[in-house]
N, C-alpha and C. Protein backbone atom coordinates (compact mmCIF):
# COMPACT_ATOMS: atom_id res chain seq x y z
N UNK A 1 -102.57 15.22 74.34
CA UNK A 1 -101.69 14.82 75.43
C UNK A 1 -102.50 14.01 76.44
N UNK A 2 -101.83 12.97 77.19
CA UNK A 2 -102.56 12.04 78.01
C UNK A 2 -102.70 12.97 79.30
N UNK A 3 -104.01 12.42 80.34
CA UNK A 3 -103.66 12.62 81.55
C UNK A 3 -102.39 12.73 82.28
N UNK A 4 -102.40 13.02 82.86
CA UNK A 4 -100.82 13.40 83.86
C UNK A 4 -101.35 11.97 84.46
N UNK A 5 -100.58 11.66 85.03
CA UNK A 5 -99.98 10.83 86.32
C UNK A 5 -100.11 11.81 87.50
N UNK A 6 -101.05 11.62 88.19
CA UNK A 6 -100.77 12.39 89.68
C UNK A 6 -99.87 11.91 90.89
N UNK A 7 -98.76 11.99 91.05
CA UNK A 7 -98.00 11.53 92.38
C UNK A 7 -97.68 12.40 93.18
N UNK A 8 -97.50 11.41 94.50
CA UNK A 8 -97.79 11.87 95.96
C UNK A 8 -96.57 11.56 96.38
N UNK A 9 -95.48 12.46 97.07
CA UNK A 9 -93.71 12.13 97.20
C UNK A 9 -93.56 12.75 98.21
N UNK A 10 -92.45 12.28 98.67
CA UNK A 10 -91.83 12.99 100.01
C UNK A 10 -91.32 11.77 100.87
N UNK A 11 -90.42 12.50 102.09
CA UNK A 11 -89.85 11.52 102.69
C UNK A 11 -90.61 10.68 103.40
N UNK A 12 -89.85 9.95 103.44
CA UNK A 12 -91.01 8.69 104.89
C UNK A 12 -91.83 9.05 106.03
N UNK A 13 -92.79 9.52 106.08
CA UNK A 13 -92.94 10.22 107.41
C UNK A 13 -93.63 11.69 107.17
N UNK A 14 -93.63 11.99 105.90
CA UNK A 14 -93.98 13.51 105.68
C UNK A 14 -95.49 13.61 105.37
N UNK A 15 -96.61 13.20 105.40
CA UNK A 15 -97.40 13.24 105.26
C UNK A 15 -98.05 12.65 103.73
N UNK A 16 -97.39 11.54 103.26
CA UNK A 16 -97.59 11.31 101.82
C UNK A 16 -99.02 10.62 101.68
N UNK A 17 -99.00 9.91 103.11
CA UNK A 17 -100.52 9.00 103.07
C UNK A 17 -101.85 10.18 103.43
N UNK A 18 -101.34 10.82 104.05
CA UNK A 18 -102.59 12.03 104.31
C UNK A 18 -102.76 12.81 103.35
N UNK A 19 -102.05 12.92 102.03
CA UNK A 19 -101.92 13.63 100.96
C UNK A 19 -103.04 12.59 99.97
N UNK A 20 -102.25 11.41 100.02
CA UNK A 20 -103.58 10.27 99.49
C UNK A 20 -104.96 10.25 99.74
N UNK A 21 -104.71 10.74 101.39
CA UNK A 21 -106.50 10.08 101.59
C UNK A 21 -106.79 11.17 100.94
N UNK A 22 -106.73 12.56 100.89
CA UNK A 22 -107.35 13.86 100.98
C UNK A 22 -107.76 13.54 99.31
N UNK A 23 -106.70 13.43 98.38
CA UNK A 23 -106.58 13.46 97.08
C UNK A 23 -107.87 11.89 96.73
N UNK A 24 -107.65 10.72 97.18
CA UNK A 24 -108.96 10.24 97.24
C UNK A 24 -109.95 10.66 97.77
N UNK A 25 -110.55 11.29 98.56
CA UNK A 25 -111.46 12.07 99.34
C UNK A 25 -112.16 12.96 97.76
N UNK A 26 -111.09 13.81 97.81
CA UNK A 26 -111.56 14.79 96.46
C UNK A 26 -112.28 13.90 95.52
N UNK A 27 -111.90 12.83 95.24
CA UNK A 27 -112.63 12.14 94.11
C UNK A 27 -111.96 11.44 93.06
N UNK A 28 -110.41 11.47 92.88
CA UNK A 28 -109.01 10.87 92.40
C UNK A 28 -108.47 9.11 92.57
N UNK A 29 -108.84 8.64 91.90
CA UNK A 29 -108.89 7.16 91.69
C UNK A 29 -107.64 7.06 92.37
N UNK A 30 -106.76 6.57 93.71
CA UNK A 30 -105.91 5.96 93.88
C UNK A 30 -105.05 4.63 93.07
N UNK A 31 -104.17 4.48 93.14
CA UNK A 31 -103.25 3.48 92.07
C UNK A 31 -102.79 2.58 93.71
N UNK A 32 -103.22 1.68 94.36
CA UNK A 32 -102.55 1.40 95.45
C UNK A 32 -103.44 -0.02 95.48
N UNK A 33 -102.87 -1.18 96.30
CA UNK A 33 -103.14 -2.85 96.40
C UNK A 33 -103.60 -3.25 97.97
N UNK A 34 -103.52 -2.38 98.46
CA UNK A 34 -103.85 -2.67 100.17
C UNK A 34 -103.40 -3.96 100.34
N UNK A 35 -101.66 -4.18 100.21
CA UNK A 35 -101.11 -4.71 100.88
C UNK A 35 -100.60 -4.56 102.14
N UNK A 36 -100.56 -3.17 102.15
CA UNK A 36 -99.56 -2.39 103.50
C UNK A 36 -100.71 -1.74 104.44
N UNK A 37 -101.76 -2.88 104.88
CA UNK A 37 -102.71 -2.17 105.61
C UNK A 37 -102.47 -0.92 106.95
N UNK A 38 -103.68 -0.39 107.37
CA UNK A 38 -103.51 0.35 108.45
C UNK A 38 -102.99 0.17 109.65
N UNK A 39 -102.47 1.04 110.51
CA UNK A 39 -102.09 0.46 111.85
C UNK A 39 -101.75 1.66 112.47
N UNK A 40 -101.34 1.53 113.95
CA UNK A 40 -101.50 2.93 114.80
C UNK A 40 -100.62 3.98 114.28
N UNK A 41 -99.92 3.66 113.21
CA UNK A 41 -98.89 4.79 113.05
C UNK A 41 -99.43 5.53 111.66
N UNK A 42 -100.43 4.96 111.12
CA UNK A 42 -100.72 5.23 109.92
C UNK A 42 -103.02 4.88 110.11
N UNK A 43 -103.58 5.15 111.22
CA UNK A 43 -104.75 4.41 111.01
C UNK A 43 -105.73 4.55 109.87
N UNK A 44 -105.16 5.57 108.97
CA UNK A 44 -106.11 5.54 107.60
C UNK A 44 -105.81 4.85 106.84
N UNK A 45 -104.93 4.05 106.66
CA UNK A 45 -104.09 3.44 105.95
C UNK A 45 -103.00 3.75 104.99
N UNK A 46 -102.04 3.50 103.97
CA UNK A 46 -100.87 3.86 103.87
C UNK A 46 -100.82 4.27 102.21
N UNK A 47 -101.98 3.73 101.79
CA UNK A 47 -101.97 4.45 99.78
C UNK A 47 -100.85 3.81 99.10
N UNK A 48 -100.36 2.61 99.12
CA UNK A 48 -99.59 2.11 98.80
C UNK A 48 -99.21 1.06 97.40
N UNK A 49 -98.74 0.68 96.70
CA UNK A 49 -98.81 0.00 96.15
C UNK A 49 -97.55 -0.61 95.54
N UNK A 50 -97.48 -1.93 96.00
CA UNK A 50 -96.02 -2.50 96.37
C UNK A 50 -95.55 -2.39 94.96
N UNK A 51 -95.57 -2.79 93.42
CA UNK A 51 -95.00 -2.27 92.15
C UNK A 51 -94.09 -0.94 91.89
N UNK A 52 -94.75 -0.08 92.54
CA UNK A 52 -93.93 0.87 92.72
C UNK A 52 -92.10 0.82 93.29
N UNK A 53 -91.98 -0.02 93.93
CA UNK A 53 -90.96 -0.43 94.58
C UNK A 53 -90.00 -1.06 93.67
N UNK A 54 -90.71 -1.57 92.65
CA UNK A 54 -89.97 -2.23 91.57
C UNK A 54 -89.67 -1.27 89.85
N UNK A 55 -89.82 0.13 90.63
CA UNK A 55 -89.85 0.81 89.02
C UNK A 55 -88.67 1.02 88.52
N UNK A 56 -87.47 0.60 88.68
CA UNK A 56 -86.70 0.34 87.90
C UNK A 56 -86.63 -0.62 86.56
N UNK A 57 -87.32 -1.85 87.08
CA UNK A 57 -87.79 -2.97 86.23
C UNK A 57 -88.85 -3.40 85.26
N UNK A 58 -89.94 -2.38 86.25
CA UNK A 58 -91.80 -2.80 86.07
C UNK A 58 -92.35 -1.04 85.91
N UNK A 59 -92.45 -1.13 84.61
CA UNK A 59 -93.14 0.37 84.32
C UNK A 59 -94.51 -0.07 83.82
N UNK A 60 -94.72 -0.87 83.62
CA UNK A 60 -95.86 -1.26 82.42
C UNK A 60 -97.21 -0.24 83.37
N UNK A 61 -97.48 -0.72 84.77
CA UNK A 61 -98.16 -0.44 85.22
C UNK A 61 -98.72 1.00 84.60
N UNK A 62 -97.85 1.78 84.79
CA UNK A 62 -98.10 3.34 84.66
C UNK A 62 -99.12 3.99 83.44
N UNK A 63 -99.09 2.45 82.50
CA UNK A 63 -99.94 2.68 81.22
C UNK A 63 -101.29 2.93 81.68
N UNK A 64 -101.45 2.36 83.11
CA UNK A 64 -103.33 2.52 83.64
C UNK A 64 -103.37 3.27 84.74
N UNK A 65 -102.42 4.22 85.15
CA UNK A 65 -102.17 5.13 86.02
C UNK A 65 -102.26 6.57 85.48
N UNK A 66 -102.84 6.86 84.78
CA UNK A 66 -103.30 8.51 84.36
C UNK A 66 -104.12 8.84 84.70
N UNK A 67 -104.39 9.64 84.44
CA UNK A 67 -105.93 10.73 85.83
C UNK A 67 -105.79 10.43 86.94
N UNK A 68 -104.84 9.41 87.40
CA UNK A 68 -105.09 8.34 89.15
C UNK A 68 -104.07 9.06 89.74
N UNK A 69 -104.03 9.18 91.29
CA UNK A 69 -102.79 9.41 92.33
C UNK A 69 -101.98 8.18 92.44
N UNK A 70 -101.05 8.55 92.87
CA UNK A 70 -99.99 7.27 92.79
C UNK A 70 -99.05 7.50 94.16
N UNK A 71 -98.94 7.20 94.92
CA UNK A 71 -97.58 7.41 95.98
C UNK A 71 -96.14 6.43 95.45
N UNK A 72 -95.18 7.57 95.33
CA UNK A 72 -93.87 7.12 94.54
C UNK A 72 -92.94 8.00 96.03
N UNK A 73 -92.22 6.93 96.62
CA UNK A 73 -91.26 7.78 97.27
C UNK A 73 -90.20 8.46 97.07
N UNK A 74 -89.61 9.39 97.39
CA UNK A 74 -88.87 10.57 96.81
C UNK A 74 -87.65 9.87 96.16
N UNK A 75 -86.69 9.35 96.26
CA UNK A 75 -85.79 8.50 95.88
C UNK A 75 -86.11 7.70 94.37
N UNK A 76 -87.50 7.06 94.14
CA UNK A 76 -87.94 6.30 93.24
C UNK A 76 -88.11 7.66 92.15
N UNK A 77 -88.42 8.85 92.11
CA UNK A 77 -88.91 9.48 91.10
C UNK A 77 -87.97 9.36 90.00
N UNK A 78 -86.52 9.58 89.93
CA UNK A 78 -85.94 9.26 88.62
C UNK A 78 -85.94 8.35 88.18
N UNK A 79 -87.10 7.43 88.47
CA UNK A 79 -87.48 5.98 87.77
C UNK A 79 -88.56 5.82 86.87
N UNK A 80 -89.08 7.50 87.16
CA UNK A 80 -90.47 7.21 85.91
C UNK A 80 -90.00 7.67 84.95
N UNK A 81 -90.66 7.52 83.85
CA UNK A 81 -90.27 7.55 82.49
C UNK A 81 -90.72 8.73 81.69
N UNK A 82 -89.89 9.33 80.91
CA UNK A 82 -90.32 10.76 80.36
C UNK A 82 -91.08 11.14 79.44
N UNK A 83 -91.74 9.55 79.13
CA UNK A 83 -92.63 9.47 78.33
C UNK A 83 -94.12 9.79 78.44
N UNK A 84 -94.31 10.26 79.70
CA UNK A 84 -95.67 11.05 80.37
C UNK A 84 -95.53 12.21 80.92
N UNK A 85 -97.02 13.15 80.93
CA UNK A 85 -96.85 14.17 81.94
C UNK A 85 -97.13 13.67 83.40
N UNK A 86 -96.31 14.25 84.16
CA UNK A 86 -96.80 14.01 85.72
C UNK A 86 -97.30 15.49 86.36
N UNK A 87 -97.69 15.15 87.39
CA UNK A 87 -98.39 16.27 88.70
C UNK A 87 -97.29 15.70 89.78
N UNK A 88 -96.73 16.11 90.51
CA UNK A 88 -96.29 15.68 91.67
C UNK A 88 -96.53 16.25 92.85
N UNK A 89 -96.97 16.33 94.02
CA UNK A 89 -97.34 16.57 95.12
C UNK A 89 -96.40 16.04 95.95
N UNK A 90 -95.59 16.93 96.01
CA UNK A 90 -94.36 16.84 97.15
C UNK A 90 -94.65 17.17 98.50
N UNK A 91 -94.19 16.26 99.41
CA UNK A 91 -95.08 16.74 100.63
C UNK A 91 -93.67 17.10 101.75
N UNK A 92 -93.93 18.57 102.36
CA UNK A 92 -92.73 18.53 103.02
C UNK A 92 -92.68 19.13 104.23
N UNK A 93 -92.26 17.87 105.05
CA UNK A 93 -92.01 18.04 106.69
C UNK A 93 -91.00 18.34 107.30
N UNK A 94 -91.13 18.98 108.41
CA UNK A 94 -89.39 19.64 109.24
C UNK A 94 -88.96 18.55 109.47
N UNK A 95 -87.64 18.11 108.83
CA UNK A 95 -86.93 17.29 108.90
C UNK A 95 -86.74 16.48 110.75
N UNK A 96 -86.66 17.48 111.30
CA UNK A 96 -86.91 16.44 112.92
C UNK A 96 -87.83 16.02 113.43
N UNK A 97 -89.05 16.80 112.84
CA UNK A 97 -90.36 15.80 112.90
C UNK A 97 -90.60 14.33 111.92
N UNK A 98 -89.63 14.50 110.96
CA UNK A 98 -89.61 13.55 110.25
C UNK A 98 -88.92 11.98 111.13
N UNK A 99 -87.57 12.33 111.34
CA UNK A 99 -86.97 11.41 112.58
C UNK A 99 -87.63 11.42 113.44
N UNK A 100 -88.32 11.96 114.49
CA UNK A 100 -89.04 11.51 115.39
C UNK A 100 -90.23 10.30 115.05
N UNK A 101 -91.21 10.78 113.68
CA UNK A 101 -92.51 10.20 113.59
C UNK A 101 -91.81 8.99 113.17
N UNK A 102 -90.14 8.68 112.51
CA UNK A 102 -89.67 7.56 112.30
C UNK A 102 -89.26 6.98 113.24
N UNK A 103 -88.85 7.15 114.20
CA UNK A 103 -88.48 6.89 115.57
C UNK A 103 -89.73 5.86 116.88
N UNK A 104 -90.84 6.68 116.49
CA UNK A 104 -91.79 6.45 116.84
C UNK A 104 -92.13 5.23 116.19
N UNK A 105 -92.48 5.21 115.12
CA UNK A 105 -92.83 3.88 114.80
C UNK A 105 -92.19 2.62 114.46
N UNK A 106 -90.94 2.96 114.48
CA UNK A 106 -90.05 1.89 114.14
C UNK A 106 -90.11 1.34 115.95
N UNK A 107 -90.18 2.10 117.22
CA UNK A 107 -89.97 1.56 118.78
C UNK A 107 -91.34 0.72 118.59
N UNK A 108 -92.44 1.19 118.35
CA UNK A 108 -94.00 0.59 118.20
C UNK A 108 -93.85 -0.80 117.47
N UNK A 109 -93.35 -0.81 116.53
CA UNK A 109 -93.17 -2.09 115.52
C UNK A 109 -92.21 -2.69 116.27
N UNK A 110 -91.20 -2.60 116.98
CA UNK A 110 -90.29 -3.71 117.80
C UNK A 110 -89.19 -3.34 116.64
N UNK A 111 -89.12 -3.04 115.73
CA UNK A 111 -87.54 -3.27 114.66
C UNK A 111 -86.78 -1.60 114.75
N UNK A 112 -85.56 -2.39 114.43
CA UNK A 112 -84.34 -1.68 114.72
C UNK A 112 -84.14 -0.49 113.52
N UNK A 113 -84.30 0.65 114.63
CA UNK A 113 -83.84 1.86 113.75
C UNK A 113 -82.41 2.28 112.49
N UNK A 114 -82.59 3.12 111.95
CA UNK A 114 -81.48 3.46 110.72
C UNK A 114 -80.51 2.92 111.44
N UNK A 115 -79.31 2.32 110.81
CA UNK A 115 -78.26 2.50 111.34
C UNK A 115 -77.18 3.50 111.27
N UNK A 116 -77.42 4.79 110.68
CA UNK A 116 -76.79 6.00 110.84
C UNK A 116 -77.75 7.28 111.84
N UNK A 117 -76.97 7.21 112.63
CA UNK A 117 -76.96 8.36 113.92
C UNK A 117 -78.26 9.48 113.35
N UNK A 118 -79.51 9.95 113.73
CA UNK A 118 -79.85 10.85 113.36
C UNK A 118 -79.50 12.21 113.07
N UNK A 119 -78.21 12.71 113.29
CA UNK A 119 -77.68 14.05 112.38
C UNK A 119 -77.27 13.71 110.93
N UNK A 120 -76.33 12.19 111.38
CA UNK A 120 -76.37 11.82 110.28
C UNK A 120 -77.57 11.37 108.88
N UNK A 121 -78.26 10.69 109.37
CA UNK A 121 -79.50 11.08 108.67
C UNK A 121 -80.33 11.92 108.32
N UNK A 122 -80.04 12.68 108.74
CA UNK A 122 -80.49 14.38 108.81
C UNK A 122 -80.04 14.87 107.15
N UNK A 123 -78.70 14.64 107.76
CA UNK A 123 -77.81 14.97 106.41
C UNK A 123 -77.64 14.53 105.26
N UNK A 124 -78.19 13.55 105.65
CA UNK A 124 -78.59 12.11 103.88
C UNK A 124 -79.49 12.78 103.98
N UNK A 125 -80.94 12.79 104.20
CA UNK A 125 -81.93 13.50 103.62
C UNK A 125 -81.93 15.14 103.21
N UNK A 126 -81.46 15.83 103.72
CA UNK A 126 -81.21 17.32 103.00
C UNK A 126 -80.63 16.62 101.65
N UNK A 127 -79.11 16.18 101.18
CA UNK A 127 -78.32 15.85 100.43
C UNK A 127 -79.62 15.42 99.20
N UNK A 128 -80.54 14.01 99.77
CA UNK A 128 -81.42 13.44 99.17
C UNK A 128 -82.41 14.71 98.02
N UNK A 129 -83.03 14.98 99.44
CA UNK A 129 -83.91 16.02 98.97
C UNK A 129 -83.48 17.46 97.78
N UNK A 130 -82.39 17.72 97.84
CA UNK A 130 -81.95 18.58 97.05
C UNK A 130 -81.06 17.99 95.62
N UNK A 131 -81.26 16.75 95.81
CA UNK A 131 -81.17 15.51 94.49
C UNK A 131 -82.03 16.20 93.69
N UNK A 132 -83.33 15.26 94.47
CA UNK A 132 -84.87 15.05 93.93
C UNK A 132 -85.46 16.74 93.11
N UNK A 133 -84.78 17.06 94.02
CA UNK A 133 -85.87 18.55 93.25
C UNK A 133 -84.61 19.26 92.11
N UNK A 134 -83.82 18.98 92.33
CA UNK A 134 -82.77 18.89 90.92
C UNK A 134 -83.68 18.91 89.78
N UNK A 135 -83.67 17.10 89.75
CA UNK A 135 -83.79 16.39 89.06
C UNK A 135 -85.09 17.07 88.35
N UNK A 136 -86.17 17.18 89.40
CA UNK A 136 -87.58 17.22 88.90
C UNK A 136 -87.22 18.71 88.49
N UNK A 137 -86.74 19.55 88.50
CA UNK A 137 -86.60 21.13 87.95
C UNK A 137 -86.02 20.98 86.54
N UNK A 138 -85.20 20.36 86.09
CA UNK A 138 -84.71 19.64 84.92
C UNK A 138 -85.76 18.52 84.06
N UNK A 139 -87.15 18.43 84.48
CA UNK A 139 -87.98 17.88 83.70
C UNK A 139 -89.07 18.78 83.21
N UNK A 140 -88.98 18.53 81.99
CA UNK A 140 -90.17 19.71 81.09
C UNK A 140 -91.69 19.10 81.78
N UNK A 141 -91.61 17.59 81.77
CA UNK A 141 -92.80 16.94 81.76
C UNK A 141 -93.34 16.90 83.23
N UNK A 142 -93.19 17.04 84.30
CA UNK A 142 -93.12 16.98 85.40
C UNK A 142 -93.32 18.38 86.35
N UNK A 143 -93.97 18.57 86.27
CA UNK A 143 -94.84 20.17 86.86
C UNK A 143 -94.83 19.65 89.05
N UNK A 144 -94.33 20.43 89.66
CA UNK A 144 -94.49 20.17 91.31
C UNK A 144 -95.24 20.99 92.32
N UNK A 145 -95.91 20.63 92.71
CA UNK A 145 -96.12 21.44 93.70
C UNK A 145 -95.66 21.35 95.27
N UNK A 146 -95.46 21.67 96.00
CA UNK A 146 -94.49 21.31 97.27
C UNK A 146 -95.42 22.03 98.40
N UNK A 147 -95.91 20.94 98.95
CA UNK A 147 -96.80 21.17 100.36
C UNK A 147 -95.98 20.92 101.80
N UNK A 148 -96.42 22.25 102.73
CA UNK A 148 -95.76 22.21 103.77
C UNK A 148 -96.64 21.40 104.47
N UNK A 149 -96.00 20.09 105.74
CA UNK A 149 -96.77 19.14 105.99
C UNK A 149 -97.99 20.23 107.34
N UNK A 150 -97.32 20.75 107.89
CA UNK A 150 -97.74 21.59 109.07
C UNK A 150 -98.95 22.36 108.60
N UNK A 151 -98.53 23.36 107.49
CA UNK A 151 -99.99 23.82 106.99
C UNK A 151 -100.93 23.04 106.47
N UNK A 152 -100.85 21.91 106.08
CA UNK A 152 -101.94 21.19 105.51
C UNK A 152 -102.46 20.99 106.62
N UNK A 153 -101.83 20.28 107.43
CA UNK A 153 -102.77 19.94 109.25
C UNK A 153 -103.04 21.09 109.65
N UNK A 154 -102.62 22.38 109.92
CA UNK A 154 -103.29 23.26 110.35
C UNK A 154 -104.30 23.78 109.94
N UNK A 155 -104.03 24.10 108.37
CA UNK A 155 -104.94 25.11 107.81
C UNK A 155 -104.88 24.18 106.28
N UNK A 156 -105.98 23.22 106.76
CA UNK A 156 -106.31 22.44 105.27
C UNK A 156 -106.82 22.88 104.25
N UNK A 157 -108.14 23.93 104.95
CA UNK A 157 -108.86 24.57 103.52
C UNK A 157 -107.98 25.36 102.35
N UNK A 158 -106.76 26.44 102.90
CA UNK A 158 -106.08 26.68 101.92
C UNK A 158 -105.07 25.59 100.80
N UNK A 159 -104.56 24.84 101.74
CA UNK A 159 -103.84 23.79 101.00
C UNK A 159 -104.89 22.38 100.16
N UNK A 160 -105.81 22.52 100.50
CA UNK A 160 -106.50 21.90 99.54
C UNK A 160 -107.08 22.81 98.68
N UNK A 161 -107.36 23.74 98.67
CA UNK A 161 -107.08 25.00 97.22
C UNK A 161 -106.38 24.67 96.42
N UNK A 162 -105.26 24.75 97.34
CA UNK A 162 -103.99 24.66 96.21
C UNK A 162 -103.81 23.31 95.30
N UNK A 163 -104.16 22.27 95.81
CA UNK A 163 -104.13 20.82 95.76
C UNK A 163 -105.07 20.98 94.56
N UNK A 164 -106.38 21.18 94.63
CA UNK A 164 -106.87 21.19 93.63
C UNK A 164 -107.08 21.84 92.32
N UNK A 165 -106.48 23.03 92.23
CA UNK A 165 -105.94 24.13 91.91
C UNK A 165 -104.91 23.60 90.76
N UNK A 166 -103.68 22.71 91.66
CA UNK A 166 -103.04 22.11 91.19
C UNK A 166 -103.13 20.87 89.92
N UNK A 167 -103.98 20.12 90.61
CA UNK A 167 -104.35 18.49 90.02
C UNK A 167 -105.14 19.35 88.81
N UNK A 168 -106.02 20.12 88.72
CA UNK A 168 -106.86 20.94 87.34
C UNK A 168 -107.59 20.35 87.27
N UNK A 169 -108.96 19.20 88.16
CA UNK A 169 -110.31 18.71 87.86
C UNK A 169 -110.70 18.97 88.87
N UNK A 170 -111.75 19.13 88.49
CA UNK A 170 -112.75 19.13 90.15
C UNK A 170 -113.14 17.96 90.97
N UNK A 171 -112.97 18.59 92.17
CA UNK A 171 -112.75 18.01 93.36
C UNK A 171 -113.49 18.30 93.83
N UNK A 172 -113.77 17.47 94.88
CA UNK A 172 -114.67 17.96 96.10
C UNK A 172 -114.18 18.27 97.03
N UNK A 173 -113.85 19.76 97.36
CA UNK A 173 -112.43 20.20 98.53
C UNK A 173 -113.46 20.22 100.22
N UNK A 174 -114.43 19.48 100.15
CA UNK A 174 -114.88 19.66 101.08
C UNK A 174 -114.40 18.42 101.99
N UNK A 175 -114.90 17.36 101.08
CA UNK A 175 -114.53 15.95 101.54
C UNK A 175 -113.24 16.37 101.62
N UNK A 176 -112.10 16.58 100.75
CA UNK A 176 -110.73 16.56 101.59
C UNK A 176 -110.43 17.01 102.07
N UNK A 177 -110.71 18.35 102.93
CA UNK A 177 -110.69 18.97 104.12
C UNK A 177 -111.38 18.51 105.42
N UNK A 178 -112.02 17.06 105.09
CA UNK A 178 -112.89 16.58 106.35
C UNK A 178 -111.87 15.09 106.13
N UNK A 179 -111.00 14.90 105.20
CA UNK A 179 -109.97 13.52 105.39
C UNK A 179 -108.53 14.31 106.11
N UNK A 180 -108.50 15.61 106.37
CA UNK A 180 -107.33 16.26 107.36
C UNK A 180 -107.73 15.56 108.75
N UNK A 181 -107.27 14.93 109.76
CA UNK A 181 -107.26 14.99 110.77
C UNK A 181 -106.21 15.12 112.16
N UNK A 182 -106.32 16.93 112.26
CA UNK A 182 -105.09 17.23 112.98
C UNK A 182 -104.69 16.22 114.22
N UNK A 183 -105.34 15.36 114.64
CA UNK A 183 -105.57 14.48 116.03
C UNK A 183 -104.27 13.61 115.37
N UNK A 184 -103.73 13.33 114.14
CA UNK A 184 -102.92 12.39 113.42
C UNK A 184 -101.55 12.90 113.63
N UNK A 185 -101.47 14.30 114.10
CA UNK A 185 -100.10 15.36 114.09
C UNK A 185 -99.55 15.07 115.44
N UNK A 186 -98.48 14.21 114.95
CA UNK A 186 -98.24 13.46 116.66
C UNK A 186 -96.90 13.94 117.15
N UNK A 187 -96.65 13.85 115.89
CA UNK A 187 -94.58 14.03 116.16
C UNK A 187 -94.52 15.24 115.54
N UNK A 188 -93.97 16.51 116.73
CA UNK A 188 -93.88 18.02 116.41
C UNK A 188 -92.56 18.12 116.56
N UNK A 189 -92.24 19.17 116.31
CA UNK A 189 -90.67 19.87 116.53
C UNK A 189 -91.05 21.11 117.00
């Protein structure tokens, strides 16, 4: 059986890039183009890699994405193909810290927020979120683990246990417990 695919998921805002650095930190080849550089809302930068955006169309990539982390946003996951094992690292934040840290950076950037009311958005994302983990509970190939965003910033050393615990190679949980930086935990509830 091939390497898994390691991916990094969750809503916008939930800690998916701090899940990256940590998981590069450990020693985990990132899959990302540093198109979507750093900036005050994100200063480690964002683990990104614009293809992803296109996985409805463009899978090929994924053929050189095994053993590697990947950030796939929660919405995109019923786009990978069942033709691999995955790891997924679901990352999950209190939904009003989520609107706020979106709030926040969308006023910082100058552009115009959701155009549905934040309860309403509230409510697309529960709806969303209880899609996604459907879906992924209904895949043999697709194993999850689901990180609370709060404990990882609080108490990293256990959740990078688990993280590595999870992924099944060794890591260096030291380095990714020194890529946590609670000073980044801006938007609380």
């Amino acid at each position: 059986m091939p390497d898994p695919v390691i991916v990094v998921s969750g809503l916008p805002r939930s800690g998916t890039s701090l899940a990256m650095q940590a998981i590069h930190a450990g020693g985990i080849e990132p899959v990302t183009d540093g198109e979507r550089v750093a900036d005050p809302d994100n200063p480690r930068g964002y683990y990104e890699f614009e293809r992803v955006k296109a996985l409805r169309t463009d899978k090929a990539w994924l053929d050189g994405a095994a053993g590697k982390v990947v950030k796939v946003i929660h919405m995109l996951l019923p786009e990978l193909p069942d033709d691999r094992p995955y790891r997924v690292v679901f990352m999950e934040r209190e939904l009003g810290e989520v609107l706020a840290s979106q709030s926040t950076m969308l006023a910082r950037s100058g552009r115009a927020g959701a155009a549905l009311a934040p309860e309403r958005l509230r409510a697309v994302y529960e709806q969303q979120l209880r899609q996604v983990h459907e879906w992924l509970a209904a895949r043999p190939n697709f194993t999850v683990l689901r990180v609370p965003y709060r404990s990882f910033v609080n108490d990293p050393t256990e959740q990078v246990a688990r993280l590595a615990t999870f992924i099944g190679v060794p890591m260096d949980q030291q380095a990714m417990v020194k890529a946590v930086d609670p000073s980044l935990y801006r938007n609380k509830a």
